[in-house]
Protein backbone atom coordinates (compact mmCIF):
# COMPACT_ATOMS: atom_id res chain seq x y z
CA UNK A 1 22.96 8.99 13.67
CA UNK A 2 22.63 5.34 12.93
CA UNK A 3 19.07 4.65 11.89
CA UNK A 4 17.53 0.49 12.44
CA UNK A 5 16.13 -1.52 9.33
CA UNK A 6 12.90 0.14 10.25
CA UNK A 7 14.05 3.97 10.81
CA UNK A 8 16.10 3.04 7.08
CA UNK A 9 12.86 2.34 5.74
CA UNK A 10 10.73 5.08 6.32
CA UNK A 11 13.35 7.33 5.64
CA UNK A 12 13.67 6.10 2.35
CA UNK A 13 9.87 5.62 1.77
CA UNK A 14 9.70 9.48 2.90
CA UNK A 15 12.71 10.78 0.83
CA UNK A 16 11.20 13.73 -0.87
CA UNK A 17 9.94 14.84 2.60
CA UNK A 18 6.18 15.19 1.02
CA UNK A 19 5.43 11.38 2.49
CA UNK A 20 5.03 9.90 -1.44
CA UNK A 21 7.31 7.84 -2.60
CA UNK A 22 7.81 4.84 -4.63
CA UNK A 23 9.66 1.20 -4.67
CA UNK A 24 8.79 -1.25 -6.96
CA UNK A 25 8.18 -4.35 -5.34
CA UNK A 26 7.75 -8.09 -7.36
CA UNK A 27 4.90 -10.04 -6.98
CA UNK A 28 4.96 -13.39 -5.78
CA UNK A 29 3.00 -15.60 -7.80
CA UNK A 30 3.35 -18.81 -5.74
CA UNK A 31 0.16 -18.40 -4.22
CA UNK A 32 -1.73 -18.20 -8.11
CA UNK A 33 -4.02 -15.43 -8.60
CA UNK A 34 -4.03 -13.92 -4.86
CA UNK A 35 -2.21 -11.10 -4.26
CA UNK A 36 1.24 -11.23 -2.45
CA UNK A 37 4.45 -9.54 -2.50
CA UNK A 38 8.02 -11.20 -2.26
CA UNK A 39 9.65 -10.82 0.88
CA UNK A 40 13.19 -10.23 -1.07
CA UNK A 41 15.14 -7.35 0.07
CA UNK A 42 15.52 -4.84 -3.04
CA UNK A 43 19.10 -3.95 -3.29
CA UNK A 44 18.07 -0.24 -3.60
CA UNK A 45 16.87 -0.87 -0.28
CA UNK A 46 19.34 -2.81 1.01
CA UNK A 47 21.84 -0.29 -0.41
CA UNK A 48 20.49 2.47 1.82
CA UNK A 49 20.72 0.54 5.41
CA UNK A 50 17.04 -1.18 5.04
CA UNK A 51 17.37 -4.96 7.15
CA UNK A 52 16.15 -7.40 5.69
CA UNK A 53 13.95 -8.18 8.97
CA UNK A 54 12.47 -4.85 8.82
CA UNK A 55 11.57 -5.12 4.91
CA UNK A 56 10.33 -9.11 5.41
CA UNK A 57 8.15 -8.09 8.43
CA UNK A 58 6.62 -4.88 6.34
CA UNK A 59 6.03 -7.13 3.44
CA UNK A 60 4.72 -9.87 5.43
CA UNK A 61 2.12 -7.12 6.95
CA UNK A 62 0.60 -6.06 3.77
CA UNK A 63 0.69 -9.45 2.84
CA UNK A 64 -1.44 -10.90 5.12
CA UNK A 65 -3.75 -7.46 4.84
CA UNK A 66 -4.52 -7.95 1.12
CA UNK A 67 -5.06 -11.61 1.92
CA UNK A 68 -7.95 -10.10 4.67
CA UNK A 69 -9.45 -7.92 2.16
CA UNK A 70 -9.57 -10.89 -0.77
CA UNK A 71 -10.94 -13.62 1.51
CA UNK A 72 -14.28 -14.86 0.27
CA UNK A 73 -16.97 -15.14 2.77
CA UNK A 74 -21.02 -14.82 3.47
CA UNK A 75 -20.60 -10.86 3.41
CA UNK A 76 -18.67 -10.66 0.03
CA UNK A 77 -20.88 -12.71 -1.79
CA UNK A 78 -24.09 -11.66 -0.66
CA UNK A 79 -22.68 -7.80 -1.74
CA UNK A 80 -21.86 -9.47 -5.22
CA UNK A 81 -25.16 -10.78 -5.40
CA UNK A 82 -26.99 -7.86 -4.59
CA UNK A 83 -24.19 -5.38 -6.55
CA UNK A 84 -25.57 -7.69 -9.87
CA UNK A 85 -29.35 -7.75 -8.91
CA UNK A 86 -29.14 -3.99 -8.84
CA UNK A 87 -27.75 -3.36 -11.97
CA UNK A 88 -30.55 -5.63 -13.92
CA UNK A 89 -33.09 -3.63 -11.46
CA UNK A 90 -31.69 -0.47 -12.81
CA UNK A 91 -32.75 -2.03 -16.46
CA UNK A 92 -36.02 -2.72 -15.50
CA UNK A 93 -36.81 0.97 -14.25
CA UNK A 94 -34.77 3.07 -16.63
CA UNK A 95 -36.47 4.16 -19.67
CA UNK A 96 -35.40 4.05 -22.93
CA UNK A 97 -32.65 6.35 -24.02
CA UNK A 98 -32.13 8.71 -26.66
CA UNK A 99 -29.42 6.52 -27.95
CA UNK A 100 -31.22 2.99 -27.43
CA UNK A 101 -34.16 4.32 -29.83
CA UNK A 102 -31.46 6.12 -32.52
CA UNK A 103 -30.07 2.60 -32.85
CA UNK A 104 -33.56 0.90 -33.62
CA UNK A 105 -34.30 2.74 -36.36
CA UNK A 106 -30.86 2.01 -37.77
């Protein structure tokens, strides 16, 4: 039968029937160091009936999700803050190792 963008594309994603697959997509570095995907259609994709619609709203998707998950707020630095304070904490209360006292009497 004849499959849309979308059917095309998860097809293809599940080829091997397993649900793993891979496409190599480019990063788009307009936005600097955030991380986004460009919305061009791979010609391996396009070859094999994926729409450009259904690949630039899939993109667009995981796009905006990794944006989500990189935003800076309150709750991400305060976990930063406390992420750090525990590891010095951890210093404070270990004791000294094996190793730390070979190397002073190197």
């Amino acid at each position: 039968g004849i499959m849309n963008g979308a059917q095309a594309l998860g097809a293809f994603l599940d080829a091997h029937g397993d649900g793993v697959a891979s496409v190599i997509v480019d990063r788009d570095y307009t936005l600097g160091s955030q991380t986004a995907f460009d919305t061009t259609l791979p010609r391996a994709l396009a070859e094999r009936g994926v729409t450009r619609d259904a690949w630039r709203h899939t993109v667009t998707t995981i796009n905006e999700r990794l944006e989500y998950a990189e935003r800076i707020d309150c709750w991400s630095v305060l976990g930063n803050v406390l992420a750090v304070a525990t590891c010095f904490l951890s210093l404070l209360c270990a004791r000294r190792t094996r190793y730390d006292a070979a190397l002073d009497r190197i």
